[in-house]
C-alpha atoms as a PDB file:
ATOM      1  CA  UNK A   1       0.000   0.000   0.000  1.00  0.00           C
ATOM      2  CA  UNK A   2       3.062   2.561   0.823  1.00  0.00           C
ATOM      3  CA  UNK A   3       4.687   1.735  -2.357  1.00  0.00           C
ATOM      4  CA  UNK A   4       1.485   2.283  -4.564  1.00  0.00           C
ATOM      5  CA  UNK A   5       0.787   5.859  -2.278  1.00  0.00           C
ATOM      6  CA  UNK A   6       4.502   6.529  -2.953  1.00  0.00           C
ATOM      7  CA  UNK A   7       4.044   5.526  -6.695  1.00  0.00           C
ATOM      8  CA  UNK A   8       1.225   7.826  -7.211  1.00  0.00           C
ATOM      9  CA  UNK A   9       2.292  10.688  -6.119  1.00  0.00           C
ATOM     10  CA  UNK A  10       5.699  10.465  -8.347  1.00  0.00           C
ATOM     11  CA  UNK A  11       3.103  10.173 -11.351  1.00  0.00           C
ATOM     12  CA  UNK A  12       0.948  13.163 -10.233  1.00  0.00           C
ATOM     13  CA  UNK A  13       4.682  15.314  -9.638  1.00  0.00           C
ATOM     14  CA  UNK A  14       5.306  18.476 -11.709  1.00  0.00           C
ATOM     15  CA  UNK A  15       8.033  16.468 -13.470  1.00  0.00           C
ATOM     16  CA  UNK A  16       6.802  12.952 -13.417  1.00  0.00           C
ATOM     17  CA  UNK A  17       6.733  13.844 -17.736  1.00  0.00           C
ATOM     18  CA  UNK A  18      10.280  14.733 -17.692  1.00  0.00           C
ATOM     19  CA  UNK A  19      12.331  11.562 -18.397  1.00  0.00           C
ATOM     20  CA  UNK A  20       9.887  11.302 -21.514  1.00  0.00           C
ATOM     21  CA  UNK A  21      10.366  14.256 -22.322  1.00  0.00           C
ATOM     22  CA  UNK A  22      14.290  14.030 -22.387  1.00  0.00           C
ATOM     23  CA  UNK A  23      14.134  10.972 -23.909  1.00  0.00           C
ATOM     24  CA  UNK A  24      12.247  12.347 -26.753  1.00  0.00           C
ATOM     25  CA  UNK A  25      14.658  15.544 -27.046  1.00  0.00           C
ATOM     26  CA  UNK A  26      17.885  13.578 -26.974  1.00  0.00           C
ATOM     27  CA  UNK A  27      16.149  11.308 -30.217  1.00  0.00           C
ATOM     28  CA  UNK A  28      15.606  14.853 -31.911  1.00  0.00           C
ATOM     29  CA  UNK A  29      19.051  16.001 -30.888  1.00  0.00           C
ATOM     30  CA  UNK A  30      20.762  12.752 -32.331  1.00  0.00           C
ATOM     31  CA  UNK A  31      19.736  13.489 -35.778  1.00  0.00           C
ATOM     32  CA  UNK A  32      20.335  16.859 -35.257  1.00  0.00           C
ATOM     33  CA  UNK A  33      17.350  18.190 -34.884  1.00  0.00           C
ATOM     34  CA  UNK A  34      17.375  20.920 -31.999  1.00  0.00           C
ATOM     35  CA  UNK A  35      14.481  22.426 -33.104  1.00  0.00           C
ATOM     36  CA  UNK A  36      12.356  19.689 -32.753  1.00  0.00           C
ATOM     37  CA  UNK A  37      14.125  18.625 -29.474  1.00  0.00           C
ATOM     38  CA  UNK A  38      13.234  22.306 -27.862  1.00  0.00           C
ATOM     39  CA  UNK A  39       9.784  21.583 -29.372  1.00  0.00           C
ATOM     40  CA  UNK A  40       9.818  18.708 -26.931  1.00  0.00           C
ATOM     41  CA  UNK A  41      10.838  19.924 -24.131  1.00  0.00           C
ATOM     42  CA  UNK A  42       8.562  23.462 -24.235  1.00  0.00           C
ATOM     43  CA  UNK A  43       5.693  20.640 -23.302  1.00  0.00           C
ATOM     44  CA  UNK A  44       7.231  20.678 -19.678  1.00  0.00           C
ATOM     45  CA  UNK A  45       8.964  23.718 -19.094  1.00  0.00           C
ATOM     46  CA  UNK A  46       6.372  25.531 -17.221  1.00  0.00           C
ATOM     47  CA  UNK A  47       5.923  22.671 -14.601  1.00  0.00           C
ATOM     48  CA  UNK A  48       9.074  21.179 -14.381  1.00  0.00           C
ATOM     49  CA  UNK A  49      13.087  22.865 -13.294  1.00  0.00           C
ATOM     50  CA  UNK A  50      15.107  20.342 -14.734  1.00  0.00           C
ATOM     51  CA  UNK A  51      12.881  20.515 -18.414  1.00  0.00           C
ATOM     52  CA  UNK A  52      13.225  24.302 -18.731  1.00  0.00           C
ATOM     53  CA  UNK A  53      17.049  24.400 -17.412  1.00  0.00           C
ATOM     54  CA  UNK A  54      17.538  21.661 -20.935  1.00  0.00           C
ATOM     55  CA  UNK A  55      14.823  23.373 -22.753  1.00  0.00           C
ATOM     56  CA  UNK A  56      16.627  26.850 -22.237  1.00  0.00           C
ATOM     57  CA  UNK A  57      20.023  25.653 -22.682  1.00  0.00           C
ATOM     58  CA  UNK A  58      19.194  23.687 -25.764  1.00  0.00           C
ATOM     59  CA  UNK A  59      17.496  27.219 -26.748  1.00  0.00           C
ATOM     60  CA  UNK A  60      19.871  29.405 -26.499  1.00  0.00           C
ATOM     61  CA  UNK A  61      23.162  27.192 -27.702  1.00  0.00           C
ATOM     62  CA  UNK A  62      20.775  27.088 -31.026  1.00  0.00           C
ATOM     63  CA  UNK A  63      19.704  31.172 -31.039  1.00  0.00           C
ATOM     64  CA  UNK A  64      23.970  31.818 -30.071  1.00  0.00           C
ATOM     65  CA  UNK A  65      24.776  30.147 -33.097  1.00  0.00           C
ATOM     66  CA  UNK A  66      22.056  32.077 -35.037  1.00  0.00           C
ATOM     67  CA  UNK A  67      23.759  34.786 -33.567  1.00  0.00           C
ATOM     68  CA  UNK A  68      26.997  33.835 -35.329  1.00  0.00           C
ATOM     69  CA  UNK A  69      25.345  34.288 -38.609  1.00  0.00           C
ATOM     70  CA  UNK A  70      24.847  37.989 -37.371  1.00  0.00           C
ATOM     71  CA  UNK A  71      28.224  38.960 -36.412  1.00  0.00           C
ATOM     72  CA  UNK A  72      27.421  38.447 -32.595  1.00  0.00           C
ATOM     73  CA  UNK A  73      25.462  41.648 -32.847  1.00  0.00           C
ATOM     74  CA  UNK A  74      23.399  42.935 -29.700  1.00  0.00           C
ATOM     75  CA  UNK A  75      19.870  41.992 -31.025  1.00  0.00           C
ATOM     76  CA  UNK A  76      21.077  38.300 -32.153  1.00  0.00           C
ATOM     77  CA  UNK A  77      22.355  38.008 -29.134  1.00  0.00           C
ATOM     78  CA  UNK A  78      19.218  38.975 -26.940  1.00  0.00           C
ATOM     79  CA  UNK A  79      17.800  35.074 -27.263  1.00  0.00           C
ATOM     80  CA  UNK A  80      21.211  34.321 -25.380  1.00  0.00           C
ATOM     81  CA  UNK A  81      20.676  36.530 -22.616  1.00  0.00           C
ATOM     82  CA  UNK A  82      17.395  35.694 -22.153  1.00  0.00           C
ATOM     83  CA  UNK A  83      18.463  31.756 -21.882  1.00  0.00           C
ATOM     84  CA  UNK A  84      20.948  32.325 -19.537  1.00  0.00           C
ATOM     85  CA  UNK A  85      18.405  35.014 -17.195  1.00  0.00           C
ATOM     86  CA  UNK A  86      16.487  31.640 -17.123  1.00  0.00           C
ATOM     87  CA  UNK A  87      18.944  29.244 -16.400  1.00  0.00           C
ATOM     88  CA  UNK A  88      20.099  31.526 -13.125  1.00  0.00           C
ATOM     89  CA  UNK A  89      17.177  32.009 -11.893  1.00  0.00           C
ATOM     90  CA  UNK A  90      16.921  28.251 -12.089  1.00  0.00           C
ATOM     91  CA  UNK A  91      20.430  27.007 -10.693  1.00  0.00           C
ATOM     92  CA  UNK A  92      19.552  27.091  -6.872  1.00  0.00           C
ATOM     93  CA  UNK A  93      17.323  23.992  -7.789  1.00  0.00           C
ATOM     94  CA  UNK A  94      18.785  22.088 -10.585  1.00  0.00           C
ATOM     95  CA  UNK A  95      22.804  22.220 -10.500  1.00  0.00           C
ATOM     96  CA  UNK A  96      23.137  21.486 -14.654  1.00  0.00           C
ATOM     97  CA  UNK A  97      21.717  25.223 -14.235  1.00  0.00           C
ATOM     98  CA  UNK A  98      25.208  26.816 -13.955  1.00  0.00           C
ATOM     99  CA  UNK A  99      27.048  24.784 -15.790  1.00  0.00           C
ATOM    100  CA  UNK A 100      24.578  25.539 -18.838  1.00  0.00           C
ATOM    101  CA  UNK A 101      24.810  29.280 -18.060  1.00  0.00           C
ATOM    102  CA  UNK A 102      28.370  29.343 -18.376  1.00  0.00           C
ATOM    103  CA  UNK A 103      28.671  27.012 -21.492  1.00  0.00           C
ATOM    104  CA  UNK A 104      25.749  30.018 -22.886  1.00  0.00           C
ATOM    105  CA  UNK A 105      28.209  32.369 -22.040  1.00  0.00           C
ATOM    106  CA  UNK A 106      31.028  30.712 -24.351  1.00  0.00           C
ATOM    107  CA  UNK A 107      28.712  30.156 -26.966  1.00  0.00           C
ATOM    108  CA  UNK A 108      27.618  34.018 -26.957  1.00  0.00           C
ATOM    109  CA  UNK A 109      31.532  34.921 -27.131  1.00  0.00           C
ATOM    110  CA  UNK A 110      32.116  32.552 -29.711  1.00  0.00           C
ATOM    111  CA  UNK A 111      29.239  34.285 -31.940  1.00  0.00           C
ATOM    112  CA  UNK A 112      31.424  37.587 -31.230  1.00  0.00           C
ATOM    113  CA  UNK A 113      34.865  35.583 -32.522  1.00  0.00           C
ATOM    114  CA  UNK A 114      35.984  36.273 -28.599  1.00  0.00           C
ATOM    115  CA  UNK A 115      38.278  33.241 -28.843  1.00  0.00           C
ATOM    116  CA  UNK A 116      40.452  34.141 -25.680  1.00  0.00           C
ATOM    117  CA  UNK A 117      37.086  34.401 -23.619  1.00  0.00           C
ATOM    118  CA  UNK A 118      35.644  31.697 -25.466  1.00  0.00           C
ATOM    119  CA  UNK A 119      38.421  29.526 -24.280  1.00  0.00           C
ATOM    120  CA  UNK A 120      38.140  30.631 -20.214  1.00  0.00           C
ATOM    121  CA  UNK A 121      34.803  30.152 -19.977  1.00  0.00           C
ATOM    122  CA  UNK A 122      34.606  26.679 -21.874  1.00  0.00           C
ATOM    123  CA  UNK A 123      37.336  25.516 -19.562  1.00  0.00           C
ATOM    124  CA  UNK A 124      35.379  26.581 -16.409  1.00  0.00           C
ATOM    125  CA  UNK A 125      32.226  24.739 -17.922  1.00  0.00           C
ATOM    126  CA  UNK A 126      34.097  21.442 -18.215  1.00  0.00           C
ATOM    127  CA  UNK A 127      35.679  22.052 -14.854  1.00  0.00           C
ATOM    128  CA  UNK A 128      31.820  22.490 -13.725  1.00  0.00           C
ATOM    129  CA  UNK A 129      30.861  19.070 -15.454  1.00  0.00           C
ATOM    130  CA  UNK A 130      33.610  17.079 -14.555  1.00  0.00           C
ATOM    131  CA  UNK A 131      32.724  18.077 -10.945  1.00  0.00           C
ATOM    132  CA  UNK A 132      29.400  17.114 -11.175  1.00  0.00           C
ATOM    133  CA  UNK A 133      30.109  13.671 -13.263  1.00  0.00           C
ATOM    134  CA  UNK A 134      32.781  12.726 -10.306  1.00  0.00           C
ATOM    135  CA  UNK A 135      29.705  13.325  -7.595  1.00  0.00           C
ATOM    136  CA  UNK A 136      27.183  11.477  -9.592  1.00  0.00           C
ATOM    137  CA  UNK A 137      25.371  14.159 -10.893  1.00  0.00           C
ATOM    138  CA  UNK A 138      24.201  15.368 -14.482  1.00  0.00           C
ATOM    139  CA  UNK A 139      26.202  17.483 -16.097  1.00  0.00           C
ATOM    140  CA  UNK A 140      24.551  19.824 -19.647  1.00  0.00           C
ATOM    141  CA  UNK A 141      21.934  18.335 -20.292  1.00  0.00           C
ATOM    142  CA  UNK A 142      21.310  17.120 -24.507  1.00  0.00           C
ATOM    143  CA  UNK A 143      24.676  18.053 -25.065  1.00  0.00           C
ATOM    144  CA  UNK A 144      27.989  17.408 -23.380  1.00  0.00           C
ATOM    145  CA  UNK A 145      30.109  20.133 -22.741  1.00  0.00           C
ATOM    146  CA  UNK A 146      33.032  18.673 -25.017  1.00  0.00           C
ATOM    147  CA  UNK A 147      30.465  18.476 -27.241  1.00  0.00           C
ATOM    148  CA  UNK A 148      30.241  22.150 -27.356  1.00  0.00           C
ATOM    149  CA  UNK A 149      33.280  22.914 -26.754  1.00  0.00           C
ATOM    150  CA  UNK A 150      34.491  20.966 -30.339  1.00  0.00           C
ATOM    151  CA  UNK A 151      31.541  22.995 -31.668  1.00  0.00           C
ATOM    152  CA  UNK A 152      32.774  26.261 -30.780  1.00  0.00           C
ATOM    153  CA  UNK A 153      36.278  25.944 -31.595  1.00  0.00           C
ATOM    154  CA  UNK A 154      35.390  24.732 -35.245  1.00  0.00           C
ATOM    155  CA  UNK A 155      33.048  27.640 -34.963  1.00  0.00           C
ATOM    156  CA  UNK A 156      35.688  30.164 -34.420  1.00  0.00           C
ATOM    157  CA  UNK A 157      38.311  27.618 -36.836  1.00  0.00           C
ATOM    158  CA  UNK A 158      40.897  26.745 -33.837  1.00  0.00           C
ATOM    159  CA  UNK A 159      40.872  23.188 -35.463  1.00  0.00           C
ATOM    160  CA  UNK A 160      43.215  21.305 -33.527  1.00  0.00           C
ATOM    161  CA  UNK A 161      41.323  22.661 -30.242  1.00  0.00           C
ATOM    162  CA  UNK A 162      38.326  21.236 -31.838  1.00  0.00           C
ATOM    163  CA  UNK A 163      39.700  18.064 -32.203  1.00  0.00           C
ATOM    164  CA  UNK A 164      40.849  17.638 -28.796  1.00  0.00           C
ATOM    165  CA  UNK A 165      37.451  18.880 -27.407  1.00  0.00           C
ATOM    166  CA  UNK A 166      35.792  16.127 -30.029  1.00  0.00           C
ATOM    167  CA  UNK A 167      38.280  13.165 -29.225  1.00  0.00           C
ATOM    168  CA  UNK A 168      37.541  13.832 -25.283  1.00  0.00           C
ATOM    169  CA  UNK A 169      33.914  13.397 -26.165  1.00  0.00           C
ATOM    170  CA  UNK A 170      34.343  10.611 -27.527  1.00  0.00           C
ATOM    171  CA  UNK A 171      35.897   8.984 -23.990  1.00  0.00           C
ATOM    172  CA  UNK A 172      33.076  10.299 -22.638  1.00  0.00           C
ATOM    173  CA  UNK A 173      30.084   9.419 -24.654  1.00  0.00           C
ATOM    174  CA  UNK A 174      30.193   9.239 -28.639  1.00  0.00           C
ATOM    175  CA  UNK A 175      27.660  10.815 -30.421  1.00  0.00           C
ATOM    176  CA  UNK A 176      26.713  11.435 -33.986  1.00  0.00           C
ATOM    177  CA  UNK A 177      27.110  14.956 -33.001  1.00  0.00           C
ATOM    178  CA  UNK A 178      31.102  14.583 -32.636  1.00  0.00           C
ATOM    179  CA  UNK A 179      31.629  11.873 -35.542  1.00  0.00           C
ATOM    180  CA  UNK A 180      30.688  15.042 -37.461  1.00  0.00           C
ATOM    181  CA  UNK A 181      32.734  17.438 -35.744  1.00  0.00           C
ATOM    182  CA  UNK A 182      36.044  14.676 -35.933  1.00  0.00           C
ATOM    183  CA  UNK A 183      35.195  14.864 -40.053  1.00  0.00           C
ATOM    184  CA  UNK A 184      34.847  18.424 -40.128  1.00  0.00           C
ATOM    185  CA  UNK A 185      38.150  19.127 -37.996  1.00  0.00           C
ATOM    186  CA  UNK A 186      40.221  16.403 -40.286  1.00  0.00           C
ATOM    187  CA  UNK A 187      38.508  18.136 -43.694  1.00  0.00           C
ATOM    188  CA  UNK A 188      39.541  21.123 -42.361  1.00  0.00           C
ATOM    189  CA  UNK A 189      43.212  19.829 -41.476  1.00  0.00           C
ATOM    190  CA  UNK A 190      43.694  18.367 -44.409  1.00  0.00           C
ATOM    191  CA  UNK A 191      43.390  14.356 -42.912  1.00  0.00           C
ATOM    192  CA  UNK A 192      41.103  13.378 -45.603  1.00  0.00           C
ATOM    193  CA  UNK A 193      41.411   9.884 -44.778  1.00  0.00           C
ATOM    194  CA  UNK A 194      40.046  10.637 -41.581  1.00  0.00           C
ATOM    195  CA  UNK A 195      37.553  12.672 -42.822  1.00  0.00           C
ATOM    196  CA  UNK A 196      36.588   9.944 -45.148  1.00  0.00           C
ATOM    197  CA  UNK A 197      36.046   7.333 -42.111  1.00  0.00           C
ATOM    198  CA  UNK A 198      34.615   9.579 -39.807  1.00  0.00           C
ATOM    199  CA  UNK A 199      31.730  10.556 -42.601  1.00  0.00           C
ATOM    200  CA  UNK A 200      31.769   6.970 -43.604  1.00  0.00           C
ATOM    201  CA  UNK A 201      30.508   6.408 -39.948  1.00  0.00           C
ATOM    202  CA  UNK A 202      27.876   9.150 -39.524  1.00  0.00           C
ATOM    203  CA  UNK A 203      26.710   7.439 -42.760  1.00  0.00           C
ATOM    204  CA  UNK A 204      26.362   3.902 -41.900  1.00  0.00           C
ATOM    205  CA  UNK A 205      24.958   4.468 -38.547  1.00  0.00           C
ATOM    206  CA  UNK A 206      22.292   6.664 -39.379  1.00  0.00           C
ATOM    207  CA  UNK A 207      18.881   5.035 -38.299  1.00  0.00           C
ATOM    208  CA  UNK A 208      16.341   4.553 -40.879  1.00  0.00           C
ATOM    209  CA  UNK A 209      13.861   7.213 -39.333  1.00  0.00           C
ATOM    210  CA  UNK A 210      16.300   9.592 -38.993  1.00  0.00           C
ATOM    211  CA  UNK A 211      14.950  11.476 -42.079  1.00  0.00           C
ATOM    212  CA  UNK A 212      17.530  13.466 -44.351  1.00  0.00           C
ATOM    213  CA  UNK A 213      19.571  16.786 -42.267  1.00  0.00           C
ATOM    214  CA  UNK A 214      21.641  19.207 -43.663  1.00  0.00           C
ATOM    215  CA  UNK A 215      24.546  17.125 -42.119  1.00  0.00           C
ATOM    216  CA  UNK A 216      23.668  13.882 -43.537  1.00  0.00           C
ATOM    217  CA  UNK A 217      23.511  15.606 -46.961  1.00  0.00           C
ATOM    218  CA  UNK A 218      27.305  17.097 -46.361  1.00  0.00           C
ATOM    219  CA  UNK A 219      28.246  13.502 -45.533  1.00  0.00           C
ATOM    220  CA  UNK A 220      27.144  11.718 -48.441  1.00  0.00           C
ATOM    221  CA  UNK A 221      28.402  14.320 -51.024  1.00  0.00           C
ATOM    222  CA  UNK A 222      31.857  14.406 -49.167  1.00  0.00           C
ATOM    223  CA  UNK A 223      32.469  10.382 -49.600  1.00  0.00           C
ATOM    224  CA  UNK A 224      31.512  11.488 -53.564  1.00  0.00           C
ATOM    225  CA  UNK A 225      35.173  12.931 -53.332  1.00  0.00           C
ATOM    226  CA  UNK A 226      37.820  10.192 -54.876  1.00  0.00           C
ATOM    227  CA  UNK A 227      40.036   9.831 -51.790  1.00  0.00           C
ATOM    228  CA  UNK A 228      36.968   8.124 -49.938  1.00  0.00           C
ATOM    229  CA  UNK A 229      36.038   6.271 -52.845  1.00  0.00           C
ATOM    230  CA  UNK A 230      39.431   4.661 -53.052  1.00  0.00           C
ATOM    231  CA  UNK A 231      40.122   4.471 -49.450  1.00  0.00           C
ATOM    232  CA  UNK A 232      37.074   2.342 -49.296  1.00  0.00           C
ATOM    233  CA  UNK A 233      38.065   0.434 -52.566  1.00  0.00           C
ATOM    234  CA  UNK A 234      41.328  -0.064 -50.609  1.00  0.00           C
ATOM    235  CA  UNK A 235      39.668  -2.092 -47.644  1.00  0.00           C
ATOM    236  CA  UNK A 236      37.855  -4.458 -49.863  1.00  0.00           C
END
């Protein structure tokens, strides 16, 4: 009787959706869909801490790189602000809160090419997550740190800082997310061999459902290119 009282009132809690609801944003996230993982998550936000601190993280990563696009210019950037206003008021209750903040706070100097500020801040959000990790707690939620942090620097085109960032993630927890940043960073470093094998694996593990991105599109066209046709010719 205690367990099915206890039971009940988890199901009738403001975040007994959440776990769904993360579940469902990390599937949209996978197959890079952002969009449609913020779309997920905007279900719960108003009930639940821990779904707006992901919502508004996942939010404003995707309205700082927006910003990019814009030259980091005050009015892109005013998403960004208004993400990380959220996550603050938010970090007394959910600790992810801060380090989510700060990684919003690398992201908005990486839209302004402020590498050396960039760099401080991204090192103080791993320091945050790392922290966390080693006491059993959550670090960014969707996406890692490191996965960021590989983002940004190929942002800003520090390429062998993205690299590192990506090849950490990978000890961590691969994702399709860095396979795609480890093929941009060796494109961009001239490893084409590595580019090839990286794209080659975005490629041949992407699910059936995972309908047709931008990136999968960018993958296919760059195994077109003759060095991964006879680097896989080569293997045969």
């Amino acid at each position: 009787m205690i367990l099915w009282l206890i039971a009940a009132q988890l199901a009738q809690s403001p975040c007994a959706t959440h776990s769904a609801l993360m579940a469902a944003a990390v599937e949209r996230a996978a197959v890079f869909d952002l969009k449609g993982a913020t779309t997920r998550l905007a279900e719960g936000i108003t009930e639940c801490p821990q779904t707006a601190v992901a919502y508004w993280y996942v939010h404003g990563l995707r309205a700082a790189r927006d910003a990019y696009r814009f030259g980091g210019s005050p009015e892109s950037l005013e998403p960004v602000k208004l993400a990380m206003a959220e996550l603050e008021s938010r970090a007394g209750e959910v600790p992810a809160a801060e380090i989510a903040r700060v990684i919003l706070r690398a992201a908005s100097s990486a839209a302004q090419s402020e590498r050396e500020e960039m760099g401080l801040l991204l090192e103080y959000a791993l320091e945050l997550e790392g922290k966390a990790r080693s006491a059993g707690l959550p670090g960014a939620p969707i996406v890692s740190a490191y996965e960021v942090a590989g983002d940004l620097w190929l942002q800003v085109h520090r390429f062998d800082d993205a690299r590192r960032a990506y090849v950490t993630a990978v000890g961590q927890a691969g994702s399709r997310r860095v396979t795609l940043g480890l093929a941009r960073t060796a494109s961009r470093l001239g490893d084409l061999p590595a580019a090839c094998d990286q794209y080659r694996a975005l490629v041949s593990g992407w699910p059936r459902t995972g309908g047709v991105p931008p990136e999968l599109t960018e993958a296919r066209e760059f195994l077109r290119r003759s060095e991964c046709r006879a680097g896989s010719a080569s293997r045969r």
